[in-house]
N, C-alpha and C. Protein backbone atom coordinates (compact mmCIF):
# COMPACT_ATOMS: atom_id res chain seq x y z
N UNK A 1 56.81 23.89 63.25
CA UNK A 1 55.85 24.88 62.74
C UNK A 1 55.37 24.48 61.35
N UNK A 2 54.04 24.60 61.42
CA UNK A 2 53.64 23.89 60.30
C UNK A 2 53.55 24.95 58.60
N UNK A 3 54.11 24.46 57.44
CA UNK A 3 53.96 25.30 56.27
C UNK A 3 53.10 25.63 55.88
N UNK A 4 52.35 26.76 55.45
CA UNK A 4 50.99 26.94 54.59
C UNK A 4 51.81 27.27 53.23
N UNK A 5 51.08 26.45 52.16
CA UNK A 5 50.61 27.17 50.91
C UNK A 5 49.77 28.08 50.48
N UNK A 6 49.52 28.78 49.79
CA UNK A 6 48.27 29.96 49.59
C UNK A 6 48.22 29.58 47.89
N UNK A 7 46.69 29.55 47.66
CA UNK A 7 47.07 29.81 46.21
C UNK A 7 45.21 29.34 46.03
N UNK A 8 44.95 29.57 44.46
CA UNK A 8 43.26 29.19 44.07
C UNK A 8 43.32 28.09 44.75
N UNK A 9 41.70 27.97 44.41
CA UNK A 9 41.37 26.16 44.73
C UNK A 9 41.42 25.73 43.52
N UNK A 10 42.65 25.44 42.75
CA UNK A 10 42.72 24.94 41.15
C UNK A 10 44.14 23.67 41.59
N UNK A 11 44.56 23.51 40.54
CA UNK A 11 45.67 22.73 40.47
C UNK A 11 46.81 24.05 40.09
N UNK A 12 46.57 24.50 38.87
CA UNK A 12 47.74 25.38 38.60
C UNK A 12 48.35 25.21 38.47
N UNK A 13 49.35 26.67 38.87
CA UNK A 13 50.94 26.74 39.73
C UNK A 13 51.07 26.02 40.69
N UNK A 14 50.07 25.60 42.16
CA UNK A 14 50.31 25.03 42.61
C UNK A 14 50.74 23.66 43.06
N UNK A 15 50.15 22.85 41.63
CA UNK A 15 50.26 21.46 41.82
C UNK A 15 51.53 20.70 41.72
N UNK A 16 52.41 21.22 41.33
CA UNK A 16 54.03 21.08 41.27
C UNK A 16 54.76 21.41 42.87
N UNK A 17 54.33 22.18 43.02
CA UNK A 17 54.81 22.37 44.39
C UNK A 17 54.37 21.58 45.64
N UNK A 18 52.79 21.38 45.49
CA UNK A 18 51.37 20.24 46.68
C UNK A 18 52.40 18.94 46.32
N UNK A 19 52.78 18.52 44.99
CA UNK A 19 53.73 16.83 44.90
C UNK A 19 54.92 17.04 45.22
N UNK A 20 55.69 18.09 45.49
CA UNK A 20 57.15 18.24 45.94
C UNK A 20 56.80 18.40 47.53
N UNK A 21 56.17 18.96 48.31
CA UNK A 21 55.80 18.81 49.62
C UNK A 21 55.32 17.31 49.82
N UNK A 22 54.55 17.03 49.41
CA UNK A 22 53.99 15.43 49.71
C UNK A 22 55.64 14.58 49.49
N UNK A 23 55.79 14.64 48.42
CA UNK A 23 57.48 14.14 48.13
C UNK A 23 58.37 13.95 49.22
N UNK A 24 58.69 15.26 49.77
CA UNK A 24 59.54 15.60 51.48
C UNK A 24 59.27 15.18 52.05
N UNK A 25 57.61 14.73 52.28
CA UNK A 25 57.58 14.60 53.60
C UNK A 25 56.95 16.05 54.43
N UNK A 26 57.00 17.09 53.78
CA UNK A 26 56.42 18.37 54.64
C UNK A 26 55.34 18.32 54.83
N UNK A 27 55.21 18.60 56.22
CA UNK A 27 53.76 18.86 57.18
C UNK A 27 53.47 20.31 56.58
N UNK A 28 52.18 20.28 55.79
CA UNK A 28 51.70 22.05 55.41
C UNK A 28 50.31 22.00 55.33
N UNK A 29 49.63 22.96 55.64
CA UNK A 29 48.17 23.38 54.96
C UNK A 29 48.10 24.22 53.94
N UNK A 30 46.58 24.28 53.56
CA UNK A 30 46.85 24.67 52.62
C UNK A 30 45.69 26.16 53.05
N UNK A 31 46.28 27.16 52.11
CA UNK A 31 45.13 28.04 51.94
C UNK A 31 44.53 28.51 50.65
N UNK A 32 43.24 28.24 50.62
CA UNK A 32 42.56 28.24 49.44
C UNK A 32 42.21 29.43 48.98
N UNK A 33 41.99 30.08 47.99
CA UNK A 33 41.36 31.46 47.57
C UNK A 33 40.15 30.53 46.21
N UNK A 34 39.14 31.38 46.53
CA UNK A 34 38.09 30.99 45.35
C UNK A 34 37.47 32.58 44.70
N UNK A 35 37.70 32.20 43.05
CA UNK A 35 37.59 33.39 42.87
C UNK A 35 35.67 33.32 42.14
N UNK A 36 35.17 34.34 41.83
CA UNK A 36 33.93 33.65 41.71
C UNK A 36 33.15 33.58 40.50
N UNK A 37 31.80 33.50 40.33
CA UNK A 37 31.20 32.40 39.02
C UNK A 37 31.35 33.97 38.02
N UNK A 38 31.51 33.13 36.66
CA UNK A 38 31.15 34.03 35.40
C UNK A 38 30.19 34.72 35.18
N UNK A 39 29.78 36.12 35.21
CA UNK A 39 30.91 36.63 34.01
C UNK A 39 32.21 37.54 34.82
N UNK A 40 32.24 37.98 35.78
CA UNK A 40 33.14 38.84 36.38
C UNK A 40 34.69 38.21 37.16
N UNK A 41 34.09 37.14 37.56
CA UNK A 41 35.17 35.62 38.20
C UNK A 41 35.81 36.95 39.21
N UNK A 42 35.12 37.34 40.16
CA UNK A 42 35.55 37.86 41.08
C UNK A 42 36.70 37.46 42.26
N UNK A 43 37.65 38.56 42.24
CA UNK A 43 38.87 37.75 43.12
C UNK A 43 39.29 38.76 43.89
N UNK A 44 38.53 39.35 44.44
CA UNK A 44 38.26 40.13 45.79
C UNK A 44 38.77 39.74 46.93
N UNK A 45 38.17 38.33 47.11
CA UNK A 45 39.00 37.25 48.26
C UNK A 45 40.33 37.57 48.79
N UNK A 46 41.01 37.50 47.57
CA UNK A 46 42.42 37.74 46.92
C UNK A 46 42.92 39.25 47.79
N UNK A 47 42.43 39.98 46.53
CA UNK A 47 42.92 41.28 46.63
C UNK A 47 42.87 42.28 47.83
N UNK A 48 41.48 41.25 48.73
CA UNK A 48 41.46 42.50 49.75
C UNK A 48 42.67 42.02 51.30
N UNK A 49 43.16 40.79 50.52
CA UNK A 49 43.95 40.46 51.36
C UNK A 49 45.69 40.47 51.28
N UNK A 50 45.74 40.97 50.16
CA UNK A 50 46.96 40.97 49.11
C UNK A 50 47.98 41.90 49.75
N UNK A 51 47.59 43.30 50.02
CA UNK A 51 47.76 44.27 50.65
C UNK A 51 48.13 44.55 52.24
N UNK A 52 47.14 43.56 52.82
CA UNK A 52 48.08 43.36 54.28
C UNK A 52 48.78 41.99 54.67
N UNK A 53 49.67 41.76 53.35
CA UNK A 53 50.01 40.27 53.69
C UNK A 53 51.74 40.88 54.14
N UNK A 54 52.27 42.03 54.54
CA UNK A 54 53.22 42.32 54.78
C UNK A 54 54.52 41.34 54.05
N UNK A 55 54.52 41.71 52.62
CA UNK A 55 55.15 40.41 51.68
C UNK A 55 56.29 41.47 50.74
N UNK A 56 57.33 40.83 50.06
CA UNK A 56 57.99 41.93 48.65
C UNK A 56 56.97 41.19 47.74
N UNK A 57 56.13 41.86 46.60
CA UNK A 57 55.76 41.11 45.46
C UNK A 57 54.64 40.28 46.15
N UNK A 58 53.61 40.12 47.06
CA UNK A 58 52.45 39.16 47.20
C UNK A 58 51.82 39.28 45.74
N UNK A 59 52.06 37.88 46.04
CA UNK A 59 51.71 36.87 44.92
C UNK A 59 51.23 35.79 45.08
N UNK A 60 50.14 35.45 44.56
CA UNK A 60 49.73 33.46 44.33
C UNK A 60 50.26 32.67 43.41
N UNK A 61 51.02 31.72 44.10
CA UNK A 61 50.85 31.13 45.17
C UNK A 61 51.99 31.49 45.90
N UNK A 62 52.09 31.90 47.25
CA UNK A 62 52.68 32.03 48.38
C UNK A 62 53.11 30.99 49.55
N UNK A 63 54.20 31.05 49.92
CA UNK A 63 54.78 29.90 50.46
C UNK A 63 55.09 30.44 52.43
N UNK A 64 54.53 30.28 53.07
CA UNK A 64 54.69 30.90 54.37
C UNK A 64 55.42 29.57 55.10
N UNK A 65 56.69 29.66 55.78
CA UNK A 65 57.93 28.59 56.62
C UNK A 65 58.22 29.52 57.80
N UNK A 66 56.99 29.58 58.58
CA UNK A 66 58.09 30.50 60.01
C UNK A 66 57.66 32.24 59.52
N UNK A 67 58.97 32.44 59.84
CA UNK A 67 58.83 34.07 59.48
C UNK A 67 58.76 34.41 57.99
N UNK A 68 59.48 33.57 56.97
CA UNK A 68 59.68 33.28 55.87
C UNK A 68 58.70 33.39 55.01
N UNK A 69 58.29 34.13 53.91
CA UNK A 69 57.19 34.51 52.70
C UNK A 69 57.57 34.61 51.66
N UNK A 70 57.37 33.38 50.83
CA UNK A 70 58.08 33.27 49.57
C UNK A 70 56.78 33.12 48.27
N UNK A 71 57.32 33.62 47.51
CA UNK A 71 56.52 34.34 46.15
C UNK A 71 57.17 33.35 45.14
N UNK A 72 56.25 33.46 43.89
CA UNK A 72 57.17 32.76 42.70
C UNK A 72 57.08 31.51 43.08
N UNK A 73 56.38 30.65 41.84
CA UNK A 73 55.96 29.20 41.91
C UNK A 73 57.33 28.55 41.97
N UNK A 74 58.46 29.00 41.17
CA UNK A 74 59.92 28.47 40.54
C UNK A 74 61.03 28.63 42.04
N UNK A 75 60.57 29.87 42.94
CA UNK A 75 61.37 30.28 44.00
C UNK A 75 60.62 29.66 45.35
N UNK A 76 59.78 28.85 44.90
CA UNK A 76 58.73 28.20 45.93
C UNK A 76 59.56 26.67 46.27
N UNK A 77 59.38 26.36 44.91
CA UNK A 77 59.62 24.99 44.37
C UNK A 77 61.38 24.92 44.64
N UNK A 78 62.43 25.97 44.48
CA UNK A 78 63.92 25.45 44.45
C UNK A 78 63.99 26.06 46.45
N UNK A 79 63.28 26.44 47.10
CA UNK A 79 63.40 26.57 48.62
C UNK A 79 62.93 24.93 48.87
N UNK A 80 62.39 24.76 48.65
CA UNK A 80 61.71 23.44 49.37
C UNK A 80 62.78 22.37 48.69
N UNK A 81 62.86 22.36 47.31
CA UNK A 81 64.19 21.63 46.72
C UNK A 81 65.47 21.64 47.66
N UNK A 82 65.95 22.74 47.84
CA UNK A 82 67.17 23.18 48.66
C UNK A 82 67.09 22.24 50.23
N UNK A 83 66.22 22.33 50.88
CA UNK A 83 65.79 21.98 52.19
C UNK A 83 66.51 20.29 52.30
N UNK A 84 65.99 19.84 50.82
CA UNK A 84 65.52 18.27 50.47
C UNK A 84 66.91 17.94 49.72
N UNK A 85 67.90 18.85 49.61
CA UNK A 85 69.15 18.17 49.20
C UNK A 85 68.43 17.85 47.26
N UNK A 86 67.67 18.36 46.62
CA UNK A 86 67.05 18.08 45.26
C UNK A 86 66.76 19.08 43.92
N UNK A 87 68.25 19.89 44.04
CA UNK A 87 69.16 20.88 43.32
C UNK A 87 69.73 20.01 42.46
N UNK A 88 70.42 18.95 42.35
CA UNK A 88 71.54 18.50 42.07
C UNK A 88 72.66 18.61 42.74
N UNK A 89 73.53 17.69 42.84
CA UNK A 89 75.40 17.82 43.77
C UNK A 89 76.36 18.79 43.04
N UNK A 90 76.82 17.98 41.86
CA UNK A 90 77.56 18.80 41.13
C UNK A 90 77.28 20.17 40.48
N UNK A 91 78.33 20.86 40.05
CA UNK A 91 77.71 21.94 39.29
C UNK A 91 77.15 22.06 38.02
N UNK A 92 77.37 20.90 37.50
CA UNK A 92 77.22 20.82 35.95
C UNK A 92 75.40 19.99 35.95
N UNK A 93 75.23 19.05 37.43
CA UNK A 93 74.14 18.47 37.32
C UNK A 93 72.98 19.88 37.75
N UNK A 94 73.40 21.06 38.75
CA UNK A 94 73.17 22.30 38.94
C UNK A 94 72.46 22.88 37.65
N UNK A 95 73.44 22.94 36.97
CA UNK A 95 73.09 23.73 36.01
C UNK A 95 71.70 23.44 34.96
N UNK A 96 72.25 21.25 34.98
CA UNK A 96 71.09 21.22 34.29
C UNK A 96 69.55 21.36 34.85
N UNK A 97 70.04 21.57 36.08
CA UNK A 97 68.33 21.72 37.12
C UNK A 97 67.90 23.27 36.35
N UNK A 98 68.67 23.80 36.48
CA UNK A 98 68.12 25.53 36.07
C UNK A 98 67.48 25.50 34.61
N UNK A 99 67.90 24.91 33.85
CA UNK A 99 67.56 24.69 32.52
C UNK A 99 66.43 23.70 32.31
N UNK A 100 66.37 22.75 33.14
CA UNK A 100 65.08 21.97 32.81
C UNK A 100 63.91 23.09 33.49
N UNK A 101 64.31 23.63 34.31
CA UNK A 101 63.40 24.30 35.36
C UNK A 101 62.73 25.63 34.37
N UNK A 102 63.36 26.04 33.65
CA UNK A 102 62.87 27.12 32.67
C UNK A 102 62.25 26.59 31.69
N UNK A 103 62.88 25.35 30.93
CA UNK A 103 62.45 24.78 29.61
C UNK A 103 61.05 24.24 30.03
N UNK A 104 60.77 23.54 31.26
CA UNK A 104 59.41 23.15 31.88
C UNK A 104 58.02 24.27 31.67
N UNK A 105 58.63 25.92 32.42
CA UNK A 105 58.38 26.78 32.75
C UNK A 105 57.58 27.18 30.90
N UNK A 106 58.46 27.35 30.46
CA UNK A 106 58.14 27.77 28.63
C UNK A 106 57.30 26.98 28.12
N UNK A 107 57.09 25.88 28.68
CA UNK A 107 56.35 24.64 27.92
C UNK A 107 55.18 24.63 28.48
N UNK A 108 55.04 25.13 30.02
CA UNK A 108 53.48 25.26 30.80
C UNK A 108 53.26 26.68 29.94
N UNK A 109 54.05 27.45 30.16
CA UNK A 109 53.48 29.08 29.24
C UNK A 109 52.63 28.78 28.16
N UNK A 110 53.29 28.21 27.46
CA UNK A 110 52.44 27.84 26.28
C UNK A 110 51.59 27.00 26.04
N UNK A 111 51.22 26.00 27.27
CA UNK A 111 49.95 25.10 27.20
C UNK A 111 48.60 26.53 27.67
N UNK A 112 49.23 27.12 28.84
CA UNK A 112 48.61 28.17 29.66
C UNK A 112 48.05 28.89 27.95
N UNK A 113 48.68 28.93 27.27
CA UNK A 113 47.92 30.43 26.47
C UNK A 113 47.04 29.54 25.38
N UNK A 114 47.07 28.19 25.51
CA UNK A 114 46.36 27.27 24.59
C UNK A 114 44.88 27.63 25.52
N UNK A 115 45.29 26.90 27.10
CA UNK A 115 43.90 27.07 27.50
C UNK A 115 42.74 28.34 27.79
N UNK A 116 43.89 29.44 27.85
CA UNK A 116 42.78 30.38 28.16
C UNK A 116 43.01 31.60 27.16
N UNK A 117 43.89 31.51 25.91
CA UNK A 117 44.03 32.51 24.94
C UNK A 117 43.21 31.68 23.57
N UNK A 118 42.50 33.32 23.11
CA UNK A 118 41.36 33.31 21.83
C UNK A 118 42.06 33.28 20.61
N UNK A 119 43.33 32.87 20.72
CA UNK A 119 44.25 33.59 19.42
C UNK A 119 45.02 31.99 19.12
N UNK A 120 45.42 31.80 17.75
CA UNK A 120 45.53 30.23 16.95
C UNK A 120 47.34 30.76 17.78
N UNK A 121 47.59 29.32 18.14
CA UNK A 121 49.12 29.55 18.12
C UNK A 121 49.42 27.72 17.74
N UNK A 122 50.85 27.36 17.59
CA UNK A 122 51.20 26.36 16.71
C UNK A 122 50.48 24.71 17.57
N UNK A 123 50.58 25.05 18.74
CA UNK A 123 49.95 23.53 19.33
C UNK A 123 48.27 23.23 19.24
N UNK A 124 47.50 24.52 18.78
CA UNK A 124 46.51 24.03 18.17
C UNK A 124 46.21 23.28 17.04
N UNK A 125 47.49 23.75 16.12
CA UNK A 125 47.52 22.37 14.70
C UNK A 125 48.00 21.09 15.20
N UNK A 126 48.64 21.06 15.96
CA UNK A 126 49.31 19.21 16.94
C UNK A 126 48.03 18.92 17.21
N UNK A 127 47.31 19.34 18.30
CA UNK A 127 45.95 18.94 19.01
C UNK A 127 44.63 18.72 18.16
N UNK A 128 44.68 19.87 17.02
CA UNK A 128 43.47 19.64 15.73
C UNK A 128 43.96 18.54 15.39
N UNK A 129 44.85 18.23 14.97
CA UNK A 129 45.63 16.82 14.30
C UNK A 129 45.06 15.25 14.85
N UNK A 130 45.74 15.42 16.03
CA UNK A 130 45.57 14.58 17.17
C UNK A 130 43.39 14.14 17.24
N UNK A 131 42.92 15.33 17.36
CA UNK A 131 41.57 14.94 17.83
C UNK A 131 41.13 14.51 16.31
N UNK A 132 41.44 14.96 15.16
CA UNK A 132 40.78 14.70 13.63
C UNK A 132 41.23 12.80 13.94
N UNK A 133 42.11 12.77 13.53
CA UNK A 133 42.53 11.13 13.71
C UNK A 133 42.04 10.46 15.38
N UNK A 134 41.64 10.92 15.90
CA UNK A 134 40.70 10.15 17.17
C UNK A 134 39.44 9.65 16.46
N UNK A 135 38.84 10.84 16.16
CA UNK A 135 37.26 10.89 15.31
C UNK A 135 37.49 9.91 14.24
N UNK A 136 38.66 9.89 13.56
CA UNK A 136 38.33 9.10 12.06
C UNK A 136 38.31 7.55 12.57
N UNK A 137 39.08 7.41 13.57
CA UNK A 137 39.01 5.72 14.81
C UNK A 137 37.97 5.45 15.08
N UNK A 138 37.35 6.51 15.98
CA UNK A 138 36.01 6.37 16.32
C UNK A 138 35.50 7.69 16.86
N UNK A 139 34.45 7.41 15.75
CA UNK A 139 33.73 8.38 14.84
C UNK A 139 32.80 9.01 15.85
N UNK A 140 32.69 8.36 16.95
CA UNK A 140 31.44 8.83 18.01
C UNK A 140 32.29 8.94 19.67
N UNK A 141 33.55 9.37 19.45
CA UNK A 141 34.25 9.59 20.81
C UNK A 141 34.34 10.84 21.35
N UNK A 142 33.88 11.72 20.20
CA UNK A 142 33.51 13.51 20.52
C UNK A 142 32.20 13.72 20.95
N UNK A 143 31.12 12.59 21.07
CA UNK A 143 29.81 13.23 20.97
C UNK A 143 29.37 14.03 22.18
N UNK A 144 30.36 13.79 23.57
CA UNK A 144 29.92 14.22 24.47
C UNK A 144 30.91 15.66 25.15
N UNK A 145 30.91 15.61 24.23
CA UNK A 145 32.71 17.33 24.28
C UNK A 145 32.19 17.77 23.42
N UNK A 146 31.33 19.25 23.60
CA UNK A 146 30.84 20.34 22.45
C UNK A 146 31.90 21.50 22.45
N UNK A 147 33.05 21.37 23.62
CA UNK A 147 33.61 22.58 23.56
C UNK A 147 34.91 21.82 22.39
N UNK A 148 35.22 20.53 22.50
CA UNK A 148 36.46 19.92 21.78
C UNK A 148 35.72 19.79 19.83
N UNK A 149 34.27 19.36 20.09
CA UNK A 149 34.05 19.51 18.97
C UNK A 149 34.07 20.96 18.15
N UNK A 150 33.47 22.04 18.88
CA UNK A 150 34.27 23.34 18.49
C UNK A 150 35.03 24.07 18.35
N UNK A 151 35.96 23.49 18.89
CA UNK A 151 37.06 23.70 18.33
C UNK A 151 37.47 23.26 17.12
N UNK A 152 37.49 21.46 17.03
CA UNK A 152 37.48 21.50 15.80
C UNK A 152 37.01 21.92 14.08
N UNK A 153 35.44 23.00 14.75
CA UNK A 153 34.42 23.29 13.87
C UNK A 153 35.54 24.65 13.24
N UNK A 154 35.91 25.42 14.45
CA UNK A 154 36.71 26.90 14.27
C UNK A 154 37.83 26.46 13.77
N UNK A 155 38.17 25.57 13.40
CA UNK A 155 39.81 25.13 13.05
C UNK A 155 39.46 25.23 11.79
N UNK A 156 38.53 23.71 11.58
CA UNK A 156 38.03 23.62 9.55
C UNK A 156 37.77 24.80 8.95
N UNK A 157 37.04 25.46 9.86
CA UNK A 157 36.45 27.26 9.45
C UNK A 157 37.54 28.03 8.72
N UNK A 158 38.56 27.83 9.45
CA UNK A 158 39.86 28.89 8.84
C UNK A 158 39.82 29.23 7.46
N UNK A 159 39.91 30.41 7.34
CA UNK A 159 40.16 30.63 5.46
C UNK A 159 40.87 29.32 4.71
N UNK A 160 42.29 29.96 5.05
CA UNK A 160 43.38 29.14 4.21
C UNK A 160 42.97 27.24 4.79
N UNK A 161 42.36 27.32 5.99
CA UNK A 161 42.59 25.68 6.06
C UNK A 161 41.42 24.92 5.82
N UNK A 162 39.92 25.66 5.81
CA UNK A 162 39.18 25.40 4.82
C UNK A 162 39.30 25.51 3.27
N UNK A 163 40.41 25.84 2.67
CA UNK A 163 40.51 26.31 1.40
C UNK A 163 41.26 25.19 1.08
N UNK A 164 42.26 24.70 1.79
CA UNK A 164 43.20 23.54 1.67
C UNK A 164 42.87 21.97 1.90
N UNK A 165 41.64 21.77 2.84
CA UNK A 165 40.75 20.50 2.70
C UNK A 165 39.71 20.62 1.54
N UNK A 166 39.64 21.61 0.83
CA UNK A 166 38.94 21.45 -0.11
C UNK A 166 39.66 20.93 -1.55
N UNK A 167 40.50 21.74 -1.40
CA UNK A 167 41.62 21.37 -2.65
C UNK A 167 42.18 19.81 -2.75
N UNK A 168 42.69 19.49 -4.09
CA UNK A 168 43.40 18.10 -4.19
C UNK A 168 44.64 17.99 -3.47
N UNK A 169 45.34 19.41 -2.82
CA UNK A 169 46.37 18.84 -2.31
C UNK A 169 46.25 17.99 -0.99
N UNK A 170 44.99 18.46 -0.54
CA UNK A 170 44.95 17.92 1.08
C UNK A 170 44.73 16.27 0.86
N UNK A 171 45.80 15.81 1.70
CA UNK A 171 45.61 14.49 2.14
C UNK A 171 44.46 13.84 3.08
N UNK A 172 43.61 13.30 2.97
CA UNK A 172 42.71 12.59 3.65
C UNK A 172 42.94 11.06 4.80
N UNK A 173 43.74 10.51 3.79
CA UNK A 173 44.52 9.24 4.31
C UNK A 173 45.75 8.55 3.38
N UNK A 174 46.50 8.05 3.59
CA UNK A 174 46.54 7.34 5.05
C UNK A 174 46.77 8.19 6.74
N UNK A 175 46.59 7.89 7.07
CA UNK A 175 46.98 8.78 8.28
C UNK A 175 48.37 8.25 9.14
N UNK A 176 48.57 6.80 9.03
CA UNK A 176 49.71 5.88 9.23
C UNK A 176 50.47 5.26 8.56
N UNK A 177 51.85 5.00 8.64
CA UNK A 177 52.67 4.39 7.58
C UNK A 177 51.89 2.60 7.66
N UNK A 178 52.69 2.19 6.60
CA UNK A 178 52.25 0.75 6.28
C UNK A 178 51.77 -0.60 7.48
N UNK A 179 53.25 0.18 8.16
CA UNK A 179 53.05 -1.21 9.04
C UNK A 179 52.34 -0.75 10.24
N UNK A 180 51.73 0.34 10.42
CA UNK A 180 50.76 0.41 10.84
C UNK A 180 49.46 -0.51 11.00
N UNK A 181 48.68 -0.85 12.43
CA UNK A 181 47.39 -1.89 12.40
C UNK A 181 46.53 -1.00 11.98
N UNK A 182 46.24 0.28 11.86
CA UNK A 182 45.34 1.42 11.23
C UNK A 182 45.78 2.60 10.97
N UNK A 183 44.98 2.59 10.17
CA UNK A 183 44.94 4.10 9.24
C UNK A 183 46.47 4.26 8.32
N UNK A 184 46.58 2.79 7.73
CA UNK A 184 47.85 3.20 7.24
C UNK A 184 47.46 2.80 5.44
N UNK A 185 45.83 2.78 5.05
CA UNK A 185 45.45 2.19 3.69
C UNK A 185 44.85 3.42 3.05
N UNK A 186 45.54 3.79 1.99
CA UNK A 186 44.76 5.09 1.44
C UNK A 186 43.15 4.83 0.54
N UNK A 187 42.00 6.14 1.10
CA UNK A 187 41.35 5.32 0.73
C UNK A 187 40.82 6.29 -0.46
């Protein structure tokens, strides 16, 4: 009997789970939900089907094995693990599965609220960082990204961090230590 997945037509949640099936070896289809164009991103699709999916908790993405309806990307991913002997043996190697499995979990949370939250949180100063020293390499590698260049426009904008590239304390360069092949010469 063959597995369906359910979930958007995105990568997501789901794409961890689509490479652990391909991984096994599991025969599955897939079922797509599309939610629709801006401004409302309608997900009707969804919802009007949510309700007679006779499920605890229907949820996307959904894992259908037989009679079996499993919810939860994490309770998706350790059923299909389990099947595949890819828990860990011991208890101690056990344990560290549960802990990478959350620490993973915390680390997508917080890319997740980079991409679709309006509010500064700390990996936007890594990534402002990161794209300022791309640009200072080469100076014309943003020209075709207006949403990456605006970001960087709303970053400089900041009170305090426009106030602080203005001042003598802000460093300009070097951007690399010595033995650095660039950006390691103050200029």
């Amino acid at each position: 009997e063959m597995v369906i997945l359910a979930y958007w037509d995105i990568r997501g949640l789901a794409q961890p789970i689509r490479l652990l099936l391909e991984y096994t070896g599991t025969q599955y289809e897939e079922k797509f939900y599309s939610c629709g164009e801006a401004p409302n991103y309608d997900k009707n699709c969804w919802f009007e089907e949510k309700a007679k999916l006779k499920m605890d908790f229907p949820n996307l993405p959904y894992l259908e094995d037989g009679d079996r309806k499993i919810v939860q990307s994490n309770a998706i991913m350790r059923y299909i693990a389990r099947k595949h002997n890819l828990c860990g043996e011991t208890e101690d190697e056990k344990t560290r599965v549960d802990i990478l499995e959350n620490q993973a979990m915390d680390f997508r949370n917080g890319f997740v609220l980079v991409c679709y939250g309006d509010f500064i949180t700390f990996p936007d100063f890594v990534m402002y960082e990161l794209l300022d020293q791309h640009r200072m390499f080469e100076p014309k590698c943003l020209d075709n990204f207006k949403n990456i260049r605006d970001f960087l426009d709303r970053f400089e904008a900041l009170e305090k961090i426009a106030a602080y590239m203005k001042s003598s304390r802000f460093m300009k360069t070097p951007v690399n230590n010595k033995m650095a092949k660039w950006g390691n010469k103050k200029e």
